[in-house]
N, C-alpha and C. Protein backbone atom coordinates (compact mmCIF):
# COMPACT_ATOMS: atom_id res chain seq x y z
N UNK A 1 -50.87 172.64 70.48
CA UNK A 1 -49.90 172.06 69.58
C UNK A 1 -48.55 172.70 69.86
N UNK A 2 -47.60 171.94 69.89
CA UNK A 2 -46.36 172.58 70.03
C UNK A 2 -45.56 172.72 68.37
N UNK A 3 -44.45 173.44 68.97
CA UNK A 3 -43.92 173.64 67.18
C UNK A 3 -43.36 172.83 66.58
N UNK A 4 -42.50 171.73 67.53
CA UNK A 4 -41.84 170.67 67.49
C UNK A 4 -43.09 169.28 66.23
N UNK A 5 -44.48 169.59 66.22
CA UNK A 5 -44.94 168.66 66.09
C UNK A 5 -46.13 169.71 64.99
N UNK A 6 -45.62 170.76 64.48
CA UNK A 6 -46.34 171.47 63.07
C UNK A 6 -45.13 172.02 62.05
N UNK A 7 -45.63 171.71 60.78
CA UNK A 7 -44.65 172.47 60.05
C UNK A 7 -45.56 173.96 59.52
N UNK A 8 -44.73 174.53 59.99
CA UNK A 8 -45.14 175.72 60.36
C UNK A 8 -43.88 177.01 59.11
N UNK A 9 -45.28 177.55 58.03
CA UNK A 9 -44.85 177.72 56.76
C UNK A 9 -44.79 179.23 57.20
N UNK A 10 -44.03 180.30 56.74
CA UNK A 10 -43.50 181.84 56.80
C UNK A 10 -44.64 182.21 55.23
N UNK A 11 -45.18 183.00 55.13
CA UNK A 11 -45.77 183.47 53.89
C UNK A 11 -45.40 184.98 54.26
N UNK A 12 -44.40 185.37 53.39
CA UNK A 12 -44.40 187.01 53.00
C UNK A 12 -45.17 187.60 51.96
N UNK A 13 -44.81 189.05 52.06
CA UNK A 13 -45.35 189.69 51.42
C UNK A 13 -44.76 190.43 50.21
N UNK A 14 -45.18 191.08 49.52
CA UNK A 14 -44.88 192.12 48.30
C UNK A 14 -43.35 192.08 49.32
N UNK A 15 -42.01 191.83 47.94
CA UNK A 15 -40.63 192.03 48.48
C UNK A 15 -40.29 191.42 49.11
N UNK A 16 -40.79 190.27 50.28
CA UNK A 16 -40.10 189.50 50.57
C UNK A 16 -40.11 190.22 52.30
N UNK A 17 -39.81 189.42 53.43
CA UNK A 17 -39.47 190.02 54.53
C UNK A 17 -38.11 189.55 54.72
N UNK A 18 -37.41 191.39 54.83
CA UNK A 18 -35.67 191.11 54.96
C UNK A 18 -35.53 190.21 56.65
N UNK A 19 -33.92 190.85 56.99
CA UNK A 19 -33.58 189.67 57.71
C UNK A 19 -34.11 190.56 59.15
N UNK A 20 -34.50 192.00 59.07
CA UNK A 20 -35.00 192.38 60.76
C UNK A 20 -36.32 191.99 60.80
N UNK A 21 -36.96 191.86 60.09
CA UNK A 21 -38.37 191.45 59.82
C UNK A 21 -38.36 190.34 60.80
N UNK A 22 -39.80 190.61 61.62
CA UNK A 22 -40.59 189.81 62.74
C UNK A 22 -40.40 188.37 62.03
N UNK A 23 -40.93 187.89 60.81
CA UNK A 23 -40.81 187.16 59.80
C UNK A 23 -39.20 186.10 60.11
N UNK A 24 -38.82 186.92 59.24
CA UNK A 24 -36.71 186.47 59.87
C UNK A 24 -36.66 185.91 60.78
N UNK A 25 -37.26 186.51 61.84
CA UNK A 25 -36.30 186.24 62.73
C UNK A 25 -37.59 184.96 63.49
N UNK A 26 -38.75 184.58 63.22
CA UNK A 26 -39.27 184.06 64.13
C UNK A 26 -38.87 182.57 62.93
N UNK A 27 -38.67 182.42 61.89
CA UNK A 27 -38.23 181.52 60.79
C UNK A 27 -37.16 180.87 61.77
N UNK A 28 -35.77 182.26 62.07
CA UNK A 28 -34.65 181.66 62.53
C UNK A 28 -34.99 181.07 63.90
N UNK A 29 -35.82 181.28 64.91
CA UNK A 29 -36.41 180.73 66.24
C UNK A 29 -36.77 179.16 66.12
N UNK A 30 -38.00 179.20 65.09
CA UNK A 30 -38.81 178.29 65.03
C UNK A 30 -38.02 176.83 64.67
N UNK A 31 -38.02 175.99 64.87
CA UNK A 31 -37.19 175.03 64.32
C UNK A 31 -38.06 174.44 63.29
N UNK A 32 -39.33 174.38 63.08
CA UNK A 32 -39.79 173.32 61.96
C UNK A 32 -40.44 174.55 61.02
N UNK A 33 -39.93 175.89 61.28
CA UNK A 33 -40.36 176.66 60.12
C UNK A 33 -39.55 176.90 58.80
N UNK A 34 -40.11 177.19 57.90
CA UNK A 34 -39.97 177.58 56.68
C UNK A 34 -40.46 178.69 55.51
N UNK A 35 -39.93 178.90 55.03
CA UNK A 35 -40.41 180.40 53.90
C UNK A 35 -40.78 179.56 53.06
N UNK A 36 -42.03 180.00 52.69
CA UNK A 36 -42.51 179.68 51.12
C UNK A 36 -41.61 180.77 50.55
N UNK A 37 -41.23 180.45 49.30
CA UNK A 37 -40.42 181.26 48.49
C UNK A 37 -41.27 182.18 47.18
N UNK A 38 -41.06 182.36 46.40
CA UNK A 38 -41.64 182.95 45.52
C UNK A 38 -40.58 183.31 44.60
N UNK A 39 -40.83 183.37 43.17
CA UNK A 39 -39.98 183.11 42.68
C UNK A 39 -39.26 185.04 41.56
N UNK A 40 -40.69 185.23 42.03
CA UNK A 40 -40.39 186.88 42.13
C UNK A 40 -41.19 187.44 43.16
N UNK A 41 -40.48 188.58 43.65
CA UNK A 41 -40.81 188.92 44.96
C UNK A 41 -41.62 190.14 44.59
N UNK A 42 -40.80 190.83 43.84
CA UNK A 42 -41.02 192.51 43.85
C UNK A 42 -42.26 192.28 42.27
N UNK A 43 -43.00 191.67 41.59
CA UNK A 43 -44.02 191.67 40.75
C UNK A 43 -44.78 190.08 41.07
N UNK A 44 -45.41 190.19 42.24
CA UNK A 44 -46.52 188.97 42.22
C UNK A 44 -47.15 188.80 41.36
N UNK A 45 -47.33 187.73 41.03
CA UNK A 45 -48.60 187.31 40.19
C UNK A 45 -49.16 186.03 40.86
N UNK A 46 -50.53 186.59 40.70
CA UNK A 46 -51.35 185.42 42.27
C UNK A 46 -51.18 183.98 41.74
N UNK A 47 -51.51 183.44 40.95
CA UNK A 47 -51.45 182.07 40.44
C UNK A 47 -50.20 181.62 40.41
N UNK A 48 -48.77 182.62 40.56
CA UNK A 48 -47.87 181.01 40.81
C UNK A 48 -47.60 181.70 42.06
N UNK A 49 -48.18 182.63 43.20
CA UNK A 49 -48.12 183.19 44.66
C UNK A 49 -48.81 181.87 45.42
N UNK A 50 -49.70 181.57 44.53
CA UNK A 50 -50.78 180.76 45.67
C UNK A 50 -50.65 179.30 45.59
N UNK A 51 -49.89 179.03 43.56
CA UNK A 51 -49.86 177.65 43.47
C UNK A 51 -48.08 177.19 44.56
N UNK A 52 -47.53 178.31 44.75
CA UNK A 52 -46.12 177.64 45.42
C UNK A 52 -46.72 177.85 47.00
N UNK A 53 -47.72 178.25 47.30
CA UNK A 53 -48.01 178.19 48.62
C UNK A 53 -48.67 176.83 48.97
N UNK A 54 -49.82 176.74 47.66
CA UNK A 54 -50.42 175.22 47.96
C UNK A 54 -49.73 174.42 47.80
N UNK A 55 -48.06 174.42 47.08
CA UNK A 55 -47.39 173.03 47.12
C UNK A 55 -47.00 172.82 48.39
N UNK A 56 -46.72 174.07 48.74
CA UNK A 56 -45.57 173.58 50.41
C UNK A 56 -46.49 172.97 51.48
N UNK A 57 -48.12 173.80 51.51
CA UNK A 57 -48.84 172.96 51.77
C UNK A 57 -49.41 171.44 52.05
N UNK A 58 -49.47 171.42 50.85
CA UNK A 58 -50.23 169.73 50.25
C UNK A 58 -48.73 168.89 50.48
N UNK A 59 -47.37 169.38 50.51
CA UNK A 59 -46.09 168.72 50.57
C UNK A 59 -45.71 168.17 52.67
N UNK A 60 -46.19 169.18 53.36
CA UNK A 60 -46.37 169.14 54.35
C UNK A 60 -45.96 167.47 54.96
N UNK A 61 -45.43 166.85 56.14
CA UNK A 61 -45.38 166.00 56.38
C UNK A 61 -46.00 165.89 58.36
N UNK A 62 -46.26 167.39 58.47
CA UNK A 62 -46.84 167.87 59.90
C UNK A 62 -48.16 168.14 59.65
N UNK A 63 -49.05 168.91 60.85
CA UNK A 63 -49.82 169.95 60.92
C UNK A 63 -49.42 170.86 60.46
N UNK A 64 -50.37 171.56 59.80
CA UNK A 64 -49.61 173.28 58.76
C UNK A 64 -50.05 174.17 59.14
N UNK A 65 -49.44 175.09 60.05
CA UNK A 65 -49.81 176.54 60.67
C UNK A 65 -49.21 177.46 59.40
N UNK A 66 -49.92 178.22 59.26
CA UNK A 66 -49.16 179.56 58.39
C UNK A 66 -49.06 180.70 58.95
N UNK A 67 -47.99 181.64 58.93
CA UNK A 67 -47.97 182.76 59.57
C UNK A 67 -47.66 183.77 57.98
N UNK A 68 -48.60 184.34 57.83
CA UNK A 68 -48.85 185.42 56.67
C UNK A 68 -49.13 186.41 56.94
N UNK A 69 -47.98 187.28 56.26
CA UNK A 69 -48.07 188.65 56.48
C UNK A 69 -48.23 189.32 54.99
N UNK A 70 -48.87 190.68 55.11
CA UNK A 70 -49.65 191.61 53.98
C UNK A 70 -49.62 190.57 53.15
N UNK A 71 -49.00 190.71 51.61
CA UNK A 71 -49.81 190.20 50.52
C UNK A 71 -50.10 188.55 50.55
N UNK A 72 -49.07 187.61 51.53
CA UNK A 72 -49.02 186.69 51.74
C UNK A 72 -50.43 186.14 52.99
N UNK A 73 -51.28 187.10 53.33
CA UNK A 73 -52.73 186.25 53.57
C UNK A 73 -53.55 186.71 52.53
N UNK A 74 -53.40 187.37 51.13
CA UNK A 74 -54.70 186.67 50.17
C UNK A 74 -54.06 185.84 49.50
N UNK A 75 -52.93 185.58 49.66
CA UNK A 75 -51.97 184.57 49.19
C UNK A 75 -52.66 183.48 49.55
N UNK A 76 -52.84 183.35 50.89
CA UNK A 76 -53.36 181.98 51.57
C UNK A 76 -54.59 181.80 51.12
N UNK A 77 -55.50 182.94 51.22
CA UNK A 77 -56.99 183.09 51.05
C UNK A 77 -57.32 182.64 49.42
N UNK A 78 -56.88 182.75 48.90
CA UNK A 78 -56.83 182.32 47.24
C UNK A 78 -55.79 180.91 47.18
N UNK A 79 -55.06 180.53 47.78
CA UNK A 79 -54.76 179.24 47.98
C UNK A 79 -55.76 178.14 48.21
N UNK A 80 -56.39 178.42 49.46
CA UNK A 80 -57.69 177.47 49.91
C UNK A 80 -58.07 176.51 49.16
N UNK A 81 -58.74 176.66 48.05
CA UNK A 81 -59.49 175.43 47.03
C UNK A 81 -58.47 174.21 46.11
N UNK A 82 -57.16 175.06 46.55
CA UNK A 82 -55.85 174.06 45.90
C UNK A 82 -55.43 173.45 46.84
N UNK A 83 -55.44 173.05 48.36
CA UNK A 83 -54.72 172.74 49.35
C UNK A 83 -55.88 171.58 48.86
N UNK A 84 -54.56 170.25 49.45
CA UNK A 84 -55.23 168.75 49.45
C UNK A 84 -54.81 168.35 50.98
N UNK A 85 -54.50 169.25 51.91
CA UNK A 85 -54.00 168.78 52.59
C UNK A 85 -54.72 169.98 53.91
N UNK A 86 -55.61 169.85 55.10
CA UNK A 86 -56.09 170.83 55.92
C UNK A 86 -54.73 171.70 56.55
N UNK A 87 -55.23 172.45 56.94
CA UNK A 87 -54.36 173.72 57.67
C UNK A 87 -55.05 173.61 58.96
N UNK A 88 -54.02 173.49 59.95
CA UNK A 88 -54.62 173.72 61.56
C UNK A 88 -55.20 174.88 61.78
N UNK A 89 -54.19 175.91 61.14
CA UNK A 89 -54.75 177.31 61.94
C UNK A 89 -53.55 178.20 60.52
N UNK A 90 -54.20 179.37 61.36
CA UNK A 90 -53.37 180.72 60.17
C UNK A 90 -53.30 181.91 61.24
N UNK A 91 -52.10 182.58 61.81
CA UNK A 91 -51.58 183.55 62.15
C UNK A 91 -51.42 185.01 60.93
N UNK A 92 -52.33 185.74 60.53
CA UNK A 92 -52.32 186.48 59.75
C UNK A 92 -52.40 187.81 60.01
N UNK A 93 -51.20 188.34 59.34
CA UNK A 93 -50.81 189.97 60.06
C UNK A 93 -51.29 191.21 58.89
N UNK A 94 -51.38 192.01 59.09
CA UNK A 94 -51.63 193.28 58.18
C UNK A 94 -51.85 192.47 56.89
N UNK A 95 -52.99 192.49 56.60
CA UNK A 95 -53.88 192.08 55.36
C UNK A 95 -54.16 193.47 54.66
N UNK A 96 -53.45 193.76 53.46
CA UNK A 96 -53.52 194.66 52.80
C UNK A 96 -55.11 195.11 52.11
N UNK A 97 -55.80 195.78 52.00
CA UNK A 97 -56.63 196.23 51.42
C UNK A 97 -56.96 195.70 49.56
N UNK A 98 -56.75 194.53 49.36
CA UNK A 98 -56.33 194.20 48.03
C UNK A 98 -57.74 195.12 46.60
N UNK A 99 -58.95 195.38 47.38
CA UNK A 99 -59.85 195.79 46.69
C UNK A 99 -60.07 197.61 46.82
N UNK A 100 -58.77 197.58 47.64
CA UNK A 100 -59.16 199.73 47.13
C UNK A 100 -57.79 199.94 46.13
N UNK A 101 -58.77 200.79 45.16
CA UNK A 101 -57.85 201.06 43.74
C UNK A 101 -56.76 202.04 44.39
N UNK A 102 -56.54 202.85 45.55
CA UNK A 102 -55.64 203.62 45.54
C UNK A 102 -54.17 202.73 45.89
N UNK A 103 -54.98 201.04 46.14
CA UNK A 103 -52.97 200.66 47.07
C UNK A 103 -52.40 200.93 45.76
N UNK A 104 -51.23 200.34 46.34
CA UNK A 104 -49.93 201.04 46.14
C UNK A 104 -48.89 199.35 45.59
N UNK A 105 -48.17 199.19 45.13
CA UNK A 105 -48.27 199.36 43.73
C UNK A 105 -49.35 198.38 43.11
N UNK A 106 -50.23 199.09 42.54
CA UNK A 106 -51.43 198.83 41.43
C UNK A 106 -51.64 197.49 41.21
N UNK A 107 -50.91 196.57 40.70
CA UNK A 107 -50.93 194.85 40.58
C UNK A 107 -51.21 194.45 41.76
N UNK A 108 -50.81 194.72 43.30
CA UNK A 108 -51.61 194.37 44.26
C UNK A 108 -52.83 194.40 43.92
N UNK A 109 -53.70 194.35 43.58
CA UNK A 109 -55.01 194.60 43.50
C UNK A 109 -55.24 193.21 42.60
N UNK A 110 -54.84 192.49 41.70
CA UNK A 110 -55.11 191.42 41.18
C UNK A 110 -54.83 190.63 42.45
N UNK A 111 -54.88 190.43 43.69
CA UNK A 111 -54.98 189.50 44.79
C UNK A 111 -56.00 189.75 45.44
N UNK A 112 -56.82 190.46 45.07
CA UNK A 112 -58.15 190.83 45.57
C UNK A 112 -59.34 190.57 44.88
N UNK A 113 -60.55 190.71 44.91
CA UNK A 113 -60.99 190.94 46.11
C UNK A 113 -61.23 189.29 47.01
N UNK A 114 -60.49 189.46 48.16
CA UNK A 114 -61.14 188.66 49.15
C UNK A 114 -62.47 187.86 49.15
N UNK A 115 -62.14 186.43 48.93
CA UNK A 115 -63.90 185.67 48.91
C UNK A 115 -63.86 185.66 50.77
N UNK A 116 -64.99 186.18 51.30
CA UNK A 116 -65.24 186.25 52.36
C UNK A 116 -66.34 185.30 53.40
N UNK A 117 -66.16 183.75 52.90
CA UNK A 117 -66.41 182.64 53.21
C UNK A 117 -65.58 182.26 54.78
N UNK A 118 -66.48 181.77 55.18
CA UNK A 118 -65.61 181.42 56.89
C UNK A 118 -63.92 180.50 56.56
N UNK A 119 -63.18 180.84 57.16
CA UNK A 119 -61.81 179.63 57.35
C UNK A 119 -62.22 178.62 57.73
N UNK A 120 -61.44 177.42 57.24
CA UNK A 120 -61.92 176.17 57.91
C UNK A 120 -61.39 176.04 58.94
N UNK A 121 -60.51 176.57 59.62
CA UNK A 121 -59.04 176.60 60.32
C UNK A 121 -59.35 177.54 61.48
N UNK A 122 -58.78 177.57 62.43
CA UNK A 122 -58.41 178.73 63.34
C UNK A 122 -57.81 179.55 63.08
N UNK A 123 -57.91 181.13 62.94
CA UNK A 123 -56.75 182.03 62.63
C UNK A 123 -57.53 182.80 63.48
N UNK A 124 -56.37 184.44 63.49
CA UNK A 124 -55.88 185.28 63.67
C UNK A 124 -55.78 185.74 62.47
N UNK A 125 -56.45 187.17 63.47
CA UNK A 125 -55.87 188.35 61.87
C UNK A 125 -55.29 189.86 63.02
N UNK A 126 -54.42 190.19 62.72
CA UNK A 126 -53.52 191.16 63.36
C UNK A 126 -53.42 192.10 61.78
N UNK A 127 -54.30 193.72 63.14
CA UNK A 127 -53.61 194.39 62.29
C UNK A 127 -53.72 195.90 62.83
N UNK A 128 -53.44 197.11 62.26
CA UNK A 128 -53.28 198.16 63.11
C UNK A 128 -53.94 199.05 62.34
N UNK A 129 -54.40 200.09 63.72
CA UNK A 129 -54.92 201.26 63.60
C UNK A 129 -54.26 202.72 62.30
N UNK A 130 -53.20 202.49 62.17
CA UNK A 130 -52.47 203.41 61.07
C UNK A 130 -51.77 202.76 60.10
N UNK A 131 -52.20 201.60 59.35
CA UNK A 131 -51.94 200.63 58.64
C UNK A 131 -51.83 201.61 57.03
N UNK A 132 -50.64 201.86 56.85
CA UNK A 132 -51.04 202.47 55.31
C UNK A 132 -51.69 201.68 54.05
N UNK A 133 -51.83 199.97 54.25
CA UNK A 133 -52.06 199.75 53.66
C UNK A 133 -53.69 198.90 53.87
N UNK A 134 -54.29 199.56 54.62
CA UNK A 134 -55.34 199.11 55.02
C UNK A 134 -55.94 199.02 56.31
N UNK A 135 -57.33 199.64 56.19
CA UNK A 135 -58.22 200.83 56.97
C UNK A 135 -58.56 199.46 58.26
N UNK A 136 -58.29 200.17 59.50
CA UNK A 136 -58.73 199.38 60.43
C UNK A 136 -60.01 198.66 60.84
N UNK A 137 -61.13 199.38 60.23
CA UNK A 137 -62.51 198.69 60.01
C UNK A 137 -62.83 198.19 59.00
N UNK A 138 -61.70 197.52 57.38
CA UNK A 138 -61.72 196.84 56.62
C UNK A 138 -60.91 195.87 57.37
N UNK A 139 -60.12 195.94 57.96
CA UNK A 139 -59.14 194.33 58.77
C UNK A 139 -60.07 193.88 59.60
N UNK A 140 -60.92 194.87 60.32
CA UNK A 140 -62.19 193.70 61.05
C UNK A 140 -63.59 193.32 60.55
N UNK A 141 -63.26 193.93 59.38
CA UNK A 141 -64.50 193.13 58.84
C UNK A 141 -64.17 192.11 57.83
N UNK A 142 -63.30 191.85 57.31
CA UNK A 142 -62.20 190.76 56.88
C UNK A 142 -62.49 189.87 57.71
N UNK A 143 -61.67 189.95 59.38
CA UNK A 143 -61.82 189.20 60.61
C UNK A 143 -63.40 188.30 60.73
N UNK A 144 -64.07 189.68 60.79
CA UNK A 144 -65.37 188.72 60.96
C UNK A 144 -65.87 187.85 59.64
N UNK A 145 -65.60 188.37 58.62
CA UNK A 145 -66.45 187.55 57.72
C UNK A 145 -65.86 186.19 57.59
N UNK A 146 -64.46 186.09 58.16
CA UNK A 146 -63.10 184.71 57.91
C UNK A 146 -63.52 183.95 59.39
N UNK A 147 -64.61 184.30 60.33
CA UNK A 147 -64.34 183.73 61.25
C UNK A 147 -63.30 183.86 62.24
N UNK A 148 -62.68 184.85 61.89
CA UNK A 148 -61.10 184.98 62.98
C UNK A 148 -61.53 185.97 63.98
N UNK A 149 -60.53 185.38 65.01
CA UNK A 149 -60.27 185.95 66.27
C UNK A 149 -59.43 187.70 65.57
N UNK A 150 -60.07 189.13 65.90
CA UNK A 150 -59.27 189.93 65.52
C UNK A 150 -58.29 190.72 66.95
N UNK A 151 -57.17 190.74 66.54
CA UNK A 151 -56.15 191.32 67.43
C UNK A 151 -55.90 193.06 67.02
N UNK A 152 -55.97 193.97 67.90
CA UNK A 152 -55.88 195.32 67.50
C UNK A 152 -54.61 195.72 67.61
N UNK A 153 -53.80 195.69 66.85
CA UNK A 153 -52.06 195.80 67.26
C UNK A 153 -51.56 197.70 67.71
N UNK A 154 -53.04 198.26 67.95
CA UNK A 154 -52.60 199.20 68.18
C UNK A 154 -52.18 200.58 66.88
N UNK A 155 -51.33 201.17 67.28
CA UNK A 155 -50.55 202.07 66.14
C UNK A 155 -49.18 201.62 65.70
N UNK A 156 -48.95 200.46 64.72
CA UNK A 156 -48.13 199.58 64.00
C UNK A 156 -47.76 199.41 62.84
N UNK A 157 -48.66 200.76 62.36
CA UNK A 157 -48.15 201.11 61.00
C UNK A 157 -48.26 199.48 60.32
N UNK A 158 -47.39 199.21 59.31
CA UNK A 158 -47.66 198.10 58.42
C UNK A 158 -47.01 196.78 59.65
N UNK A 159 -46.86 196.70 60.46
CA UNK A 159 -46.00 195.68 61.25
C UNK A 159 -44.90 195.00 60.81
N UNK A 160 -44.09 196.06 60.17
CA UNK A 160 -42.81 195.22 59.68
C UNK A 160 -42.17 195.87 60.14
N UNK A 161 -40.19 195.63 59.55
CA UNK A 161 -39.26 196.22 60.05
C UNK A 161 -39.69 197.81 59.65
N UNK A 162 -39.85 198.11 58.96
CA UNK A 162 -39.94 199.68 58.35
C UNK A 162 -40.93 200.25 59.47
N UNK A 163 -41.81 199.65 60.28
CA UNK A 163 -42.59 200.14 61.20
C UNK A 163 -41.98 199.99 62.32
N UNK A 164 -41.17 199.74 62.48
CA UNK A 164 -40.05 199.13 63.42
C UNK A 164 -40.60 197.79 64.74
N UNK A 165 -41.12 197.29 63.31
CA UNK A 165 -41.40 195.59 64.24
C UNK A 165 -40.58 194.60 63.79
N UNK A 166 -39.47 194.69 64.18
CA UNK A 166 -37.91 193.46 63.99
C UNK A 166 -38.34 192.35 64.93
N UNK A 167 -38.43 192.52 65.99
CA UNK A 167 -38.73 191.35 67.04
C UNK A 167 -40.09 191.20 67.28
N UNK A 168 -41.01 192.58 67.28
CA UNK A 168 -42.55 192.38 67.72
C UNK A 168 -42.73 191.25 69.16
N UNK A 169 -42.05 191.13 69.94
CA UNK A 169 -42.40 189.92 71.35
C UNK A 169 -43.90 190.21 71.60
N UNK A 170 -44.55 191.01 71.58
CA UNK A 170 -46.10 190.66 71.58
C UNK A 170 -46.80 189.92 70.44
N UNK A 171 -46.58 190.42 68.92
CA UNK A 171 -46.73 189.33 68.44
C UNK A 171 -46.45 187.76 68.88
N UNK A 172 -44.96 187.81 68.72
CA UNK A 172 -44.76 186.27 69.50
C UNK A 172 -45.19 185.96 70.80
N UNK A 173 -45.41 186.29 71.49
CA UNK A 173 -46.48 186.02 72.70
C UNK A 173 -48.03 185.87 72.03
N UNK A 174 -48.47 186.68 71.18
CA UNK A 174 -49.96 186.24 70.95
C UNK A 174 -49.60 184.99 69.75
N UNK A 175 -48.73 184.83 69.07
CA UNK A 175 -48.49 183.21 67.94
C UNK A 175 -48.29 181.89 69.29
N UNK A 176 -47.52 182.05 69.96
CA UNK A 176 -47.18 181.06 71.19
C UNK A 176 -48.68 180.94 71.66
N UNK A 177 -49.29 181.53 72.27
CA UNK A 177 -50.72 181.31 72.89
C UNK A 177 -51.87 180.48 71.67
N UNK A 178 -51.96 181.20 70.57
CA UNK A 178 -52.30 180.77 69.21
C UNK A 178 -51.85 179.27 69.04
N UNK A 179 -50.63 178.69 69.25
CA UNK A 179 -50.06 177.61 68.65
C UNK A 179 -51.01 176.62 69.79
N UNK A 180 -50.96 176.83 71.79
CA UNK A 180 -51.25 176.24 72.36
C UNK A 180 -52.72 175.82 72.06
N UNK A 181 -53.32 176.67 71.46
CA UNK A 181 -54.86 176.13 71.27
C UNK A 181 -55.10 175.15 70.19
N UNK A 182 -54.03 175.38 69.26
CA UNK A 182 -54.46 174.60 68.15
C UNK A 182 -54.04 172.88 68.69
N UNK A 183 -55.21 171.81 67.44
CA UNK A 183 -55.31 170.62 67.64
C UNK A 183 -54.33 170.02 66.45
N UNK A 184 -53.53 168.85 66.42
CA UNK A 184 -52.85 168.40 65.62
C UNK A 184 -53.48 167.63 64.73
C-alpha cells in the first residue's frame, strides 16, 4: 500500500508528541496523515481517548493505518469493538506497561489491562530494551499474544524526543517496509 492511497492516523501519547517527536515530524512528511487529537492531553481518560480515536477511524474515507505511540496503542487496543470501519494494519511503538501499579502517573493504569486477543490487522509493535515505561519481555509478550510482528529497537529508552528519537530513520525505514506489505 502506498501512503498516497491510506489515511494514515498519528495516535499519541500521555502529553501529546511535541514538534521533535518522530510523531511531528513523520505527520509533517506523510501527506494523508493526521493526529487524532484529544481533547486533554496531560489527564487521559480512556473513553473519550478511544471514542475520538474510533471516530477518526469509522470517519476514514481511505485504508486506516495507525501509527501509536505509548499510551496511544491501548488507546487503539480498547478502541477495537467501536471501529465500524477495518484497520489495514497498526505501527505501534513503546506500549507502556498499563497493568504494573508502579507506572508513572497512576491514571495510566485505567488504560489497562490489555485484552490480549489476536489483531485483526497487521501490526508492529516496537519497543526497547531500557524502556522506563515498560519491561522488554512484557512488549513481547503483548507482541505475541496481538499476533504482531515484534521489532527490538534496541536501547531507546521510551522512543521519543526525550530519548532522543526526533527523526528515528530506522523507524521510518521499518513503517515504509510495513506500509509496502499492507493490502488496501
Amino acid at each position: 500500500m502506498k501512503v498516497k492511497d491510506a489515511d494514515i492516523l498519528i495516535v499519541p501519547g500521555y502529553t501529546n508528541s511535541g514538534p521533535e517527536h518522530w510523531q511531528t515530524r513523520w505527520q509533517q512528511k506523510l501527506s494523508t496523515a493526521r493526529r487524532v487529537e484529544q481533547a486533554e492531553w496531560s489527564k487521559p481518560v480512556r473513553e473519550d481517548w478511544t471514542q475520538r480515536l474510533a471516530n477518526a477511524v469509522n470517519e476514514a474515507e481511505r485504508p486506516v493505518v495507525i501509527v501509536a505511540h505509548s499510551l496511544g496503542v491501548p488507546t487503539l487496543i480498547h478502541a477495537l469493538p467501536m471501529l465500524t470501519r477495518p484497520v489495514a494494519g497498526a505501527f505501534l511503538v513503546a506500549p507502556p506497561d498499563v497493568a504494573n501499579p508502579a507506572i508513572r502517573p497512576k491514571h495510566l493504569m485505567t488504560f489497562g489491562p490489555y485484552p490480549r486477543d489476536p489483531l485483526p490487522f497487521p501490526s508492529i509493535v516496537a519497543s526497547s530494551s531500557n524502556d522506563p515505561f515498560c519491561a522488554l519481555e512484557v512488549a513481547e509478550d503483548i507482541a505475541a499474544a496481538w499476533g504482531s510482528l515484534f521489532v527490538h529497537a534496541g536501547e531507546a529508552g521510551h522512543i521519543n524526543a526525550d530519548s532522543g528519537y526526533g527523526p528515528w530513520p530506522e523507524g521510518s525505514m521499518a513503517f515504509a517496509n510495513f506500509m509496502t506489505r499492507l493490502e488496501g
